[in-house]
N, C-alpha and C. Protein backbone atom coordinates (compact mmCIF):
# COMPACT_ATOMS: atom_id res chain seq x y z
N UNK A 1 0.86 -1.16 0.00
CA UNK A 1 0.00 0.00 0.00
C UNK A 1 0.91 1.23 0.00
N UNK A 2 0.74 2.18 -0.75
CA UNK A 2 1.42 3.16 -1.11
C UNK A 2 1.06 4.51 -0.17
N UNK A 3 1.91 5.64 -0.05
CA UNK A 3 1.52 6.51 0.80
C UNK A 3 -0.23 7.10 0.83
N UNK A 4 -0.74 7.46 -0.51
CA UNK A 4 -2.15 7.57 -0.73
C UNK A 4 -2.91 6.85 -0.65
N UNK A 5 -2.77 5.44 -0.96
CA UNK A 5 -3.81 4.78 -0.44
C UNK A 5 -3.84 4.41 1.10
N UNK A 6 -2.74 4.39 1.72
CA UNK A 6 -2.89 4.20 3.06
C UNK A 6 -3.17 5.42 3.92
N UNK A 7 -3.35 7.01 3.09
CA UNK A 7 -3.75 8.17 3.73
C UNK A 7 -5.40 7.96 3.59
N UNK A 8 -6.05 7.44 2.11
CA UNK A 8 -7.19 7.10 1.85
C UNK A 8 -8.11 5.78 2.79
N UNK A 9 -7.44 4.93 3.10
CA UNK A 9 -7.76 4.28 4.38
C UNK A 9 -7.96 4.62 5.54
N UNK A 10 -7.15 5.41 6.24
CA UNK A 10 -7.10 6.02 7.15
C UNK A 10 -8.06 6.91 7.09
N UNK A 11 -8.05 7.44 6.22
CA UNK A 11 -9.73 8.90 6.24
C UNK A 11 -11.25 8.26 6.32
N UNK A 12 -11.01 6.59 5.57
CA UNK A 12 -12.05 6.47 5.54
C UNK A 12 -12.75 5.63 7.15
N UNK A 13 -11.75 5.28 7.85
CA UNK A 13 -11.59 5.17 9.09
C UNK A 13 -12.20 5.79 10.06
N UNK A 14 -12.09 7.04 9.83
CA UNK A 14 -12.69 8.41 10.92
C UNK A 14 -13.78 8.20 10.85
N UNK A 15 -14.87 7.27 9.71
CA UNK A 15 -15.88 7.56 9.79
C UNK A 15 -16.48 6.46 10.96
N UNK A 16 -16.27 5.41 11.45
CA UNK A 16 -16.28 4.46 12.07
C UNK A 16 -16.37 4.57 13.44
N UNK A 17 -15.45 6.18 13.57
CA UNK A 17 -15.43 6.23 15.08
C UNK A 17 -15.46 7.85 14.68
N UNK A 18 -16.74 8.13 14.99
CA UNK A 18 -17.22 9.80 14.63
C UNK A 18 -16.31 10.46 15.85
N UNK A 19 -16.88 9.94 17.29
CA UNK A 19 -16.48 10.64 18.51
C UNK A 19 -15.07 10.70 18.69
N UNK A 20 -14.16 10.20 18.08
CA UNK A 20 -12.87 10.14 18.19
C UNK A 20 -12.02 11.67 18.61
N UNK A 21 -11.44 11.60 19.23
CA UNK A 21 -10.55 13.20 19.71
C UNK A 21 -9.57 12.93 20.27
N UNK A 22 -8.74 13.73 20.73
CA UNK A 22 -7.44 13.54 21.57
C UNK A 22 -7.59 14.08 22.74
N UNK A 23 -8.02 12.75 23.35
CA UNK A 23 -8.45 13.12 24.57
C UNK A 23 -9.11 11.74 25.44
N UNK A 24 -8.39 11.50 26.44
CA UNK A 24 -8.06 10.56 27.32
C UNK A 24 -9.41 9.51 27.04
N UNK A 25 -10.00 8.40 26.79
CA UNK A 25 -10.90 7.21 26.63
C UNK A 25 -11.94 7.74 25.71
N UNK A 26 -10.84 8.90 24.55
CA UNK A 26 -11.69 9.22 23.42
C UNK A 26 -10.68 8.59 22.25
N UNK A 27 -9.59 7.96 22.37
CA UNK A 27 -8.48 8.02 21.38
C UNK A 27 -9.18 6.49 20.29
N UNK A 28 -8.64 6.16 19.83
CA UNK A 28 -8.72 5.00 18.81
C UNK A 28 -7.25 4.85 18.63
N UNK A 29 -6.49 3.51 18.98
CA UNK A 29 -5.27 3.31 18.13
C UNK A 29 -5.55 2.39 16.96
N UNK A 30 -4.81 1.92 16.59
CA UNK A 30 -4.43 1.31 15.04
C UNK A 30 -3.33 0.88 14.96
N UNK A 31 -3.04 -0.59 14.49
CA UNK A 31 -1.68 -0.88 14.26
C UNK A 31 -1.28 -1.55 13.16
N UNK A 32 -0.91 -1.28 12.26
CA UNK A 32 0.06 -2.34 10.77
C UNK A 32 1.04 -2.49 10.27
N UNK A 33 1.60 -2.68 9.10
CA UNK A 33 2.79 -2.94 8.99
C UNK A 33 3.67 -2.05 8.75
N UNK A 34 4.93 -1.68 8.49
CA UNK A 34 5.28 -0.69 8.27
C UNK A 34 5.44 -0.22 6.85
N UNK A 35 5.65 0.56 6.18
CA UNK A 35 5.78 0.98 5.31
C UNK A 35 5.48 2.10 4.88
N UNK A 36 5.60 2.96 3.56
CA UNK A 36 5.28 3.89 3.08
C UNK A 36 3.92 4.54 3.08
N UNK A 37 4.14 5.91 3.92
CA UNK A 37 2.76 6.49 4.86
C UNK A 37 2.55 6.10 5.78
N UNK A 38 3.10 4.91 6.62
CA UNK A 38 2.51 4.27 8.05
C UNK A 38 3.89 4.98 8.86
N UNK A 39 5.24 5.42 8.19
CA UNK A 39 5.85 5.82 9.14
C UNK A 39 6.04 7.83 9.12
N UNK A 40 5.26 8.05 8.20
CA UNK A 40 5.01 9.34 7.61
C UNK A 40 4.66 10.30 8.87
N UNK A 41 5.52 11.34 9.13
CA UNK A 41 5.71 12.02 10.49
C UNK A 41 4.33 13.01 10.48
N UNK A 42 4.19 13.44 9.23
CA UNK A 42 3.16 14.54 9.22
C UNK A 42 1.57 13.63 9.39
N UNK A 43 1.75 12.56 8.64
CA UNK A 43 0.05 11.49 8.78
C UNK A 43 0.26 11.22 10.17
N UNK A 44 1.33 10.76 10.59
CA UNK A 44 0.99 10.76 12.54
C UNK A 44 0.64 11.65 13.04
N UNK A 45 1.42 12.84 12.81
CA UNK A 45 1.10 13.77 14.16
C UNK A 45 -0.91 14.34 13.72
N UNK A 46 -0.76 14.56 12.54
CA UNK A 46 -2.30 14.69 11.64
C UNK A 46 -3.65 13.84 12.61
N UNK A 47 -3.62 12.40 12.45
CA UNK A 47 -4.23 11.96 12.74
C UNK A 47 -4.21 11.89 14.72
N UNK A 48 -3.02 11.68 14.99
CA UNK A 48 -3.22 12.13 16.54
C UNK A 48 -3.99 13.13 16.96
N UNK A 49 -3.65 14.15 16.44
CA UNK A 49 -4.59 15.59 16.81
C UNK A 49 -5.80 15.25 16.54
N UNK A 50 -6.51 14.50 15.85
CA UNK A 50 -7.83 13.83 15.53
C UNK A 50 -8.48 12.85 16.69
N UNK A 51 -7.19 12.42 17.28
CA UNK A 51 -7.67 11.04 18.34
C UNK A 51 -7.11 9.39 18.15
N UNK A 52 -6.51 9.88 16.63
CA UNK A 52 -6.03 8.31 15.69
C UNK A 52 -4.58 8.07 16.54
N UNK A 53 -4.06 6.79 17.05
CA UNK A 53 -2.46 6.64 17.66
C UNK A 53 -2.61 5.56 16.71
N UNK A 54 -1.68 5.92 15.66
CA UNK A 54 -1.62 4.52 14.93
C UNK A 54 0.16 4.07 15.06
N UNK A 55 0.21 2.65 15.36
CA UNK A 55 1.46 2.26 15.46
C UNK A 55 1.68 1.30 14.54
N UNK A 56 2.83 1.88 13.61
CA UNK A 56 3.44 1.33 12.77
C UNK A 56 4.39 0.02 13.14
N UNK A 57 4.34 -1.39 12.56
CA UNK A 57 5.12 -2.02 12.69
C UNK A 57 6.32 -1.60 12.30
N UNK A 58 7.27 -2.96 12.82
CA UNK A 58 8.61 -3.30 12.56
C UNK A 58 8.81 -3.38 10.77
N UNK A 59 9.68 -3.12 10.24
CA UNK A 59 9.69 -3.42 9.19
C UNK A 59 10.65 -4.79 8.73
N UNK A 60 9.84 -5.54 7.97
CA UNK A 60 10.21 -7.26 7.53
C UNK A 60 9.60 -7.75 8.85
N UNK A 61 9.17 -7.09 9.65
CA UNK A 61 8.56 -7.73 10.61
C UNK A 61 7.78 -8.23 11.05
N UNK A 62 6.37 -8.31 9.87
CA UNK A 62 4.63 -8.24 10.32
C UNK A 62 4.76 -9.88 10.56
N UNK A 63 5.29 -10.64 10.29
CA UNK A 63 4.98 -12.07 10.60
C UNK A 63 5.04 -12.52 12.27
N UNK A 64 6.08 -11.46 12.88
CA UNK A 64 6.34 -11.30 14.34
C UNK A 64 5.57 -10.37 15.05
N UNK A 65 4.91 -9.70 14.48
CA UNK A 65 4.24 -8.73 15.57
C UNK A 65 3.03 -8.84 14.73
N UNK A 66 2.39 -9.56 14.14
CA UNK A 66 0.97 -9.52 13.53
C UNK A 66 0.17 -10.60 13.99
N UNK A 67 -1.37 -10.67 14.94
CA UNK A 67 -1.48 -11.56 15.34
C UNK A 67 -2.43 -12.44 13.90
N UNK A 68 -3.26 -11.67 13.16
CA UNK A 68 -3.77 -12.56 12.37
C UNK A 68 -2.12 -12.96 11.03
N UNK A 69 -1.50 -12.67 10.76
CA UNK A 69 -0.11 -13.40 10.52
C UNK A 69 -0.30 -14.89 10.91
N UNK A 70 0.09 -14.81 12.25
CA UNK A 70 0.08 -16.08 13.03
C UNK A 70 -1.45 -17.02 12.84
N UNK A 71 -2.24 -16.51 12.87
CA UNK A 71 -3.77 -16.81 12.77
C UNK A 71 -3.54 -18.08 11.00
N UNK A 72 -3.50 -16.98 10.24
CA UNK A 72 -3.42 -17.24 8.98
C UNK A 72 -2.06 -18.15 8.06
N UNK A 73 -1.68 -18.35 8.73
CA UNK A 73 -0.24 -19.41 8.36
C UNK A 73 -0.84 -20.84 9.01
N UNK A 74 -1.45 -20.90 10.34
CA UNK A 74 -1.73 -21.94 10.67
C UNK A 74 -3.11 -22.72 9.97
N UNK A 75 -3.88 -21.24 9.14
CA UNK A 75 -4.99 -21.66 8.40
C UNK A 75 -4.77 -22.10 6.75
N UNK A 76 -3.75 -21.45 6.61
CA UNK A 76 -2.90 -22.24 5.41
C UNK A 76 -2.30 -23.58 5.31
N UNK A 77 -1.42 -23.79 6.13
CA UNK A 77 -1.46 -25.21 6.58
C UNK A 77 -2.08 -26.25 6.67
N UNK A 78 -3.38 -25.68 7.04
CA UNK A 78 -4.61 -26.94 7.18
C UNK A 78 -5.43 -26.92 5.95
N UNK A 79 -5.25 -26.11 5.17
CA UNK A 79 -6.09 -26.00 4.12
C UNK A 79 -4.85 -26.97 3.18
N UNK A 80 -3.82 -26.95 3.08
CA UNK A 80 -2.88 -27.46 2.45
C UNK A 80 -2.91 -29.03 2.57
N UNK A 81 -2.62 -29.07 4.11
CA UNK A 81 -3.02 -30.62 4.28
C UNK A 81 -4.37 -31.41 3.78
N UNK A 82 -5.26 -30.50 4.11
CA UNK A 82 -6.53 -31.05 3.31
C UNK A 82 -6.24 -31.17 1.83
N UNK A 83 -5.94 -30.55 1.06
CA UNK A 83 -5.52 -30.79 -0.40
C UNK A 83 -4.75 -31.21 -0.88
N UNK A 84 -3.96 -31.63 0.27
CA UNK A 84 -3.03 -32.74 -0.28
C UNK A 84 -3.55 -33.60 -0.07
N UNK A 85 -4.33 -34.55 1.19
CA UNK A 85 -4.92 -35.95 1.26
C UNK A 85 -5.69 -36.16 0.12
N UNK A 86 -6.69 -35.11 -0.04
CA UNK A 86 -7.77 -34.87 -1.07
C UNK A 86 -6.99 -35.31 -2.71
N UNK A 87 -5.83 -34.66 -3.05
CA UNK A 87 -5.12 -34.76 -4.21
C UNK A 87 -4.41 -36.39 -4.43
N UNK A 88 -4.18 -37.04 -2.85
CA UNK A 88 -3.39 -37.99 -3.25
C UNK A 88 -4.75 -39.08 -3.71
N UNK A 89 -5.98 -39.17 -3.05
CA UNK A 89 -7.12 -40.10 -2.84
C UNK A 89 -7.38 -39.87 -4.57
N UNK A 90 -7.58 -38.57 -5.00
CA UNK A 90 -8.03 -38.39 -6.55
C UNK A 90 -7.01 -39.00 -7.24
N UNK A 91 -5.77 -38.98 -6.83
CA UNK A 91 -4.79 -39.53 -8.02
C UNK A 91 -5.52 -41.26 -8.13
N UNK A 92 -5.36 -41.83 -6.68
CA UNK A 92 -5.74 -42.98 -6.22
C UNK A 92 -7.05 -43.47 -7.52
N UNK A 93 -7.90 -42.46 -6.93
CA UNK A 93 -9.16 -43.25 -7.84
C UNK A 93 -9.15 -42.60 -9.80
N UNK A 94 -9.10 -41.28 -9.91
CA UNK A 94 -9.29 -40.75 -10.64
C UNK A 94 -7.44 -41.45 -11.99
N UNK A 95 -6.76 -41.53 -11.52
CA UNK A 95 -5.45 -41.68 -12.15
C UNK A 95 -4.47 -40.03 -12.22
N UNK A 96 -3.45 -40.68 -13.28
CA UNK A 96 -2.49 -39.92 -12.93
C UNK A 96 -3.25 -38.10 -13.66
N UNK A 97 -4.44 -38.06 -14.10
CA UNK A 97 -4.82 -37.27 -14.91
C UNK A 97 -5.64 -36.29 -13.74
N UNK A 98 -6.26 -36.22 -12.61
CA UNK A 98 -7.33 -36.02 -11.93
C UNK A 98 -6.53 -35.00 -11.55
N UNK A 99 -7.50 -33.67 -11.51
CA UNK A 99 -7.14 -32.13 -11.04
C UNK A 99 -7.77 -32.18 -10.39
N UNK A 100 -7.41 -31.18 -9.37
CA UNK A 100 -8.38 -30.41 -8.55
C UNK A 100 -9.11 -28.91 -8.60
N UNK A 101 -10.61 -28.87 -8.43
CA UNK A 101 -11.22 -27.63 -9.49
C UNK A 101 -11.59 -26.79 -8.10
N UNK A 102 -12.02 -25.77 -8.45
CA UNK A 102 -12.02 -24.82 -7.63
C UNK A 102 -12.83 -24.84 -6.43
N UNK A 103 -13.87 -25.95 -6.86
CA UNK A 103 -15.04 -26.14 -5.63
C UNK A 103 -13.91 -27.26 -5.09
N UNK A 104 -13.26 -28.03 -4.93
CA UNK A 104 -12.54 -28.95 -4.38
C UNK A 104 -11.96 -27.71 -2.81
N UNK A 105 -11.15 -27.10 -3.93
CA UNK A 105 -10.38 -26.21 -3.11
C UNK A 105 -11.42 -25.53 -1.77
N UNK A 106 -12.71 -24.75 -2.04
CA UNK A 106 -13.81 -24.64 -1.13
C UNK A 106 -13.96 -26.03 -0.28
N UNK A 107 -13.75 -26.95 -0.44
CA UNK A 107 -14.19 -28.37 0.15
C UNK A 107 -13.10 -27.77 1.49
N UNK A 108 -12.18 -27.88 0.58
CA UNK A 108 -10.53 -28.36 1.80
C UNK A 108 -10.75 -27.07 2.62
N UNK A 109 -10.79 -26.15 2.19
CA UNK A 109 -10.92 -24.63 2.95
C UNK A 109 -12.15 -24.40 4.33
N UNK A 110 -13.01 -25.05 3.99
CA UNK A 110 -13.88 -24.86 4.68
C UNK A 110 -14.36 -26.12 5.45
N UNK A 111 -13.43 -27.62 5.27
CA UNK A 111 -14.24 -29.02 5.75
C UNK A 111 -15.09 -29.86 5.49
N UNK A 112 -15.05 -29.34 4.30
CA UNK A 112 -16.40 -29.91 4.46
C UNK A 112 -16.61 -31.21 3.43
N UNK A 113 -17.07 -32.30 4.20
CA UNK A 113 -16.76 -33.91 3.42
C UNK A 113 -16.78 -33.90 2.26
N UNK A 114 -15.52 -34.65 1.65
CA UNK A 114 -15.44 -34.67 0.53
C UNK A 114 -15.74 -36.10 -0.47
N UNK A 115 -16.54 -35.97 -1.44
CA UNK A 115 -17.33 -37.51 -2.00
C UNK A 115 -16.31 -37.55 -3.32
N UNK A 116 -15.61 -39.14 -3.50
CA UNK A 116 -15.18 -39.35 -4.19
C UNK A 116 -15.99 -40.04 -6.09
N UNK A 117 -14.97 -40.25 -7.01
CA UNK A 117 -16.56 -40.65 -7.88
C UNK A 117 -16.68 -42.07 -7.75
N UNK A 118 -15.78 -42.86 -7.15
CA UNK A 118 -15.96 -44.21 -6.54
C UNK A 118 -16.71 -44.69 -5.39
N UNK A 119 -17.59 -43.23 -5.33
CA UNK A 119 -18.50 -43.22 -3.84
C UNK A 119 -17.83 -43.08 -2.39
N UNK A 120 -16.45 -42.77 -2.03
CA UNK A 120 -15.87 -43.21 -0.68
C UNK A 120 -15.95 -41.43 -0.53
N UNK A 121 -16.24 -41.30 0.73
CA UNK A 121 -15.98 -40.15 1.55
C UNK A 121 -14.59 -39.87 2.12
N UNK A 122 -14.53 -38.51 2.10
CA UNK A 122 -13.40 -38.38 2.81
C UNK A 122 -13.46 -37.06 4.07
N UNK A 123 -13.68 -37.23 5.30
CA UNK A 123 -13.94 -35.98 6.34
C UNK A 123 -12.90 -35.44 6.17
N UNK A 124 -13.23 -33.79 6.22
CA UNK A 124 -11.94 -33.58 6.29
C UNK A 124 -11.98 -32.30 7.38
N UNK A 125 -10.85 -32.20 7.83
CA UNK A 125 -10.56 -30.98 8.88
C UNK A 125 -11.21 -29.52 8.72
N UNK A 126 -11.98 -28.75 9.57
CA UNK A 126 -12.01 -27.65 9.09
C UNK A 126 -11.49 -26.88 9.75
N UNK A 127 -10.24 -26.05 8.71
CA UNK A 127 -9.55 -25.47 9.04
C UNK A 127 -9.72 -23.71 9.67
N UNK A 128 -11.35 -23.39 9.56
CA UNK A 128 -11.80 -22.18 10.10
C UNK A 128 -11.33 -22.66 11.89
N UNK A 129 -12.55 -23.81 12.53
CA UNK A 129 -12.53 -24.13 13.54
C UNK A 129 -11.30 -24.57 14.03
N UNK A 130 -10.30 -24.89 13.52
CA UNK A 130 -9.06 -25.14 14.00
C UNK A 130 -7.87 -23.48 14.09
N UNK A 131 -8.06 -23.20 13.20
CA UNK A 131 -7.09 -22.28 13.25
C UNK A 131 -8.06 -21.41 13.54
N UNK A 132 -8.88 -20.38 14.28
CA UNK A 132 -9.29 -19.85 14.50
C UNK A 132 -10.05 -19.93 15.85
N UNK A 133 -9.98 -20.71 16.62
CA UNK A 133 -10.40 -21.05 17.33
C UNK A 133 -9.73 -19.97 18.84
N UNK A 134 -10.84 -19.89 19.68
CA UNK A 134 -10.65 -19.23 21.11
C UNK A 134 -8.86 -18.93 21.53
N UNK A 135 -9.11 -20.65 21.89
CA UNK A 135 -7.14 -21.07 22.22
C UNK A 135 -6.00 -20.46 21.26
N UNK A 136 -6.55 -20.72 20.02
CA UNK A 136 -5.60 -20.29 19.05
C UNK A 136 -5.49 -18.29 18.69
N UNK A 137 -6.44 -17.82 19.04
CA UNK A 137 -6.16 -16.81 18.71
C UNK A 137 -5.39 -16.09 19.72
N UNK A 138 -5.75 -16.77 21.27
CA UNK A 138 -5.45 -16.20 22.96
C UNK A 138 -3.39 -16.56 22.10
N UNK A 139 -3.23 -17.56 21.94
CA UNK A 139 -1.52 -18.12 21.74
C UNK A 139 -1.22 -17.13 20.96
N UNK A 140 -1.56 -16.73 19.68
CA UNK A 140 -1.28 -15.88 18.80
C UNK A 140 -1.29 -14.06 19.83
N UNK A 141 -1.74 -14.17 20.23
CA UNK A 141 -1.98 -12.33 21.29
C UNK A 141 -0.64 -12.45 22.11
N UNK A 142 -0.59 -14.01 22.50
CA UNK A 142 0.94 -14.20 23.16
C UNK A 142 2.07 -14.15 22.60
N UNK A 143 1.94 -14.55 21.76
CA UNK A 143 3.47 -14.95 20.91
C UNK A 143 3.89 -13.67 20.73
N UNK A 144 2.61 -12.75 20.15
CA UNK A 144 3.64 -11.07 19.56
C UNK A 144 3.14 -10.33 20.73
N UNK A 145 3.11 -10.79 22.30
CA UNK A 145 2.83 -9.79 23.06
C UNK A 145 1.73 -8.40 23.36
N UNK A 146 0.24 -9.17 22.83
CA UNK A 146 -0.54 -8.29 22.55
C UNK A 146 -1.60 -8.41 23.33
N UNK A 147 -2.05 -7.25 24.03
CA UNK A 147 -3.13 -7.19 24.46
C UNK A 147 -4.08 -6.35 24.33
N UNK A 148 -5.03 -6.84 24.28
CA UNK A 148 -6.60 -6.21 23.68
C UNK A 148 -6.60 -4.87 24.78
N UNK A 149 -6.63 -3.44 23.96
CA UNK A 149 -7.08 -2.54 24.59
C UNK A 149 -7.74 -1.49 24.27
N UNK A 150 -8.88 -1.28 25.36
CA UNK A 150 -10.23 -0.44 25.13
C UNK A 150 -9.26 1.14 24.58
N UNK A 151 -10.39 1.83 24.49
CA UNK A 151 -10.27 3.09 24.19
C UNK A 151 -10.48 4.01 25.91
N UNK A 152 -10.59 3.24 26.81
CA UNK A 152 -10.79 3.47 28.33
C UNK A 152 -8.89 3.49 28.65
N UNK A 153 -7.97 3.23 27.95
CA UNK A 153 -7.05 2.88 28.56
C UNK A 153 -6.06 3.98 27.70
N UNK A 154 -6.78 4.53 26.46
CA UNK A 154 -6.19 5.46 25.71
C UNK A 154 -6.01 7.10 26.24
């Protein structure tokens, strides 16, 4: 995201939180990755005077300080594993010719049983409820040291 579109995000932001000001359990922070416009001295101090504290990540860093990062690698994974069992069972029945089409890919993504054309089922993991889950998101807040905070604490 380039300096304008991430000034254009940000504006469209304000609208979300009308009451926003600078001023003690009126603030809103914000936090992403770093880059061009997120470390931009004049869009900080700008939006502070508004009520906005936005904190710019580390740079090469968002995989370490991002909690959906962490969220979303572990939901890749499971979607992967599902399409691979899924891919080896099709080679199995279908031969060395059998693709996998785009509703397959929805199957593995979301769990949801998959019917072979030899009639055999295959359950498969869903990787929303796994990687997304309560436990998993609390580990992820841990790992990059994050804790959920009100606008009472701003």
């Amino acid at each position: 995201m380039n300096s304008d579109a991430h000034r254009d995000w940000a504006q469209h932001l304000l609208m979300y939180y009308p009451d926003a000001q600078n001023s003690p359990g009126r603030r809103v922070m914000t936090k992403a990755d770093s880059g061009p416009g997120r470390m931009d001295p004049d869009f900080l101090s700008e939006h502070y005077e508004r009520g906005f504290v936005h904190v710019p990540g580390v740079p090469n860093g968002t995989e370490n300080d991002a909690e959906m990062d962490q969220l979303f690698g572990d939901f890749k994974s499971n979607v992967y594993a599902n399409m691979r069992k899924v891919w080896m069972k099709k080679c199995e029945v279908e031969g060395p010719h059998a693709t996998i089409s785009d509703e397959d890919i929805l199957c593995c993504a979301f769990g949801i049983d998959f019917y072979f054309k030899d009639g055999s089922v295959m359950e498969l993991v869903d990787p929303h409820s796994v990687s997304f889950s309560r436990e998993k998101i609390f580990e992820a807040r841990d790992k990059v040291g994050y804790a959920p905070a009100t606008r009472n604490s701003l």
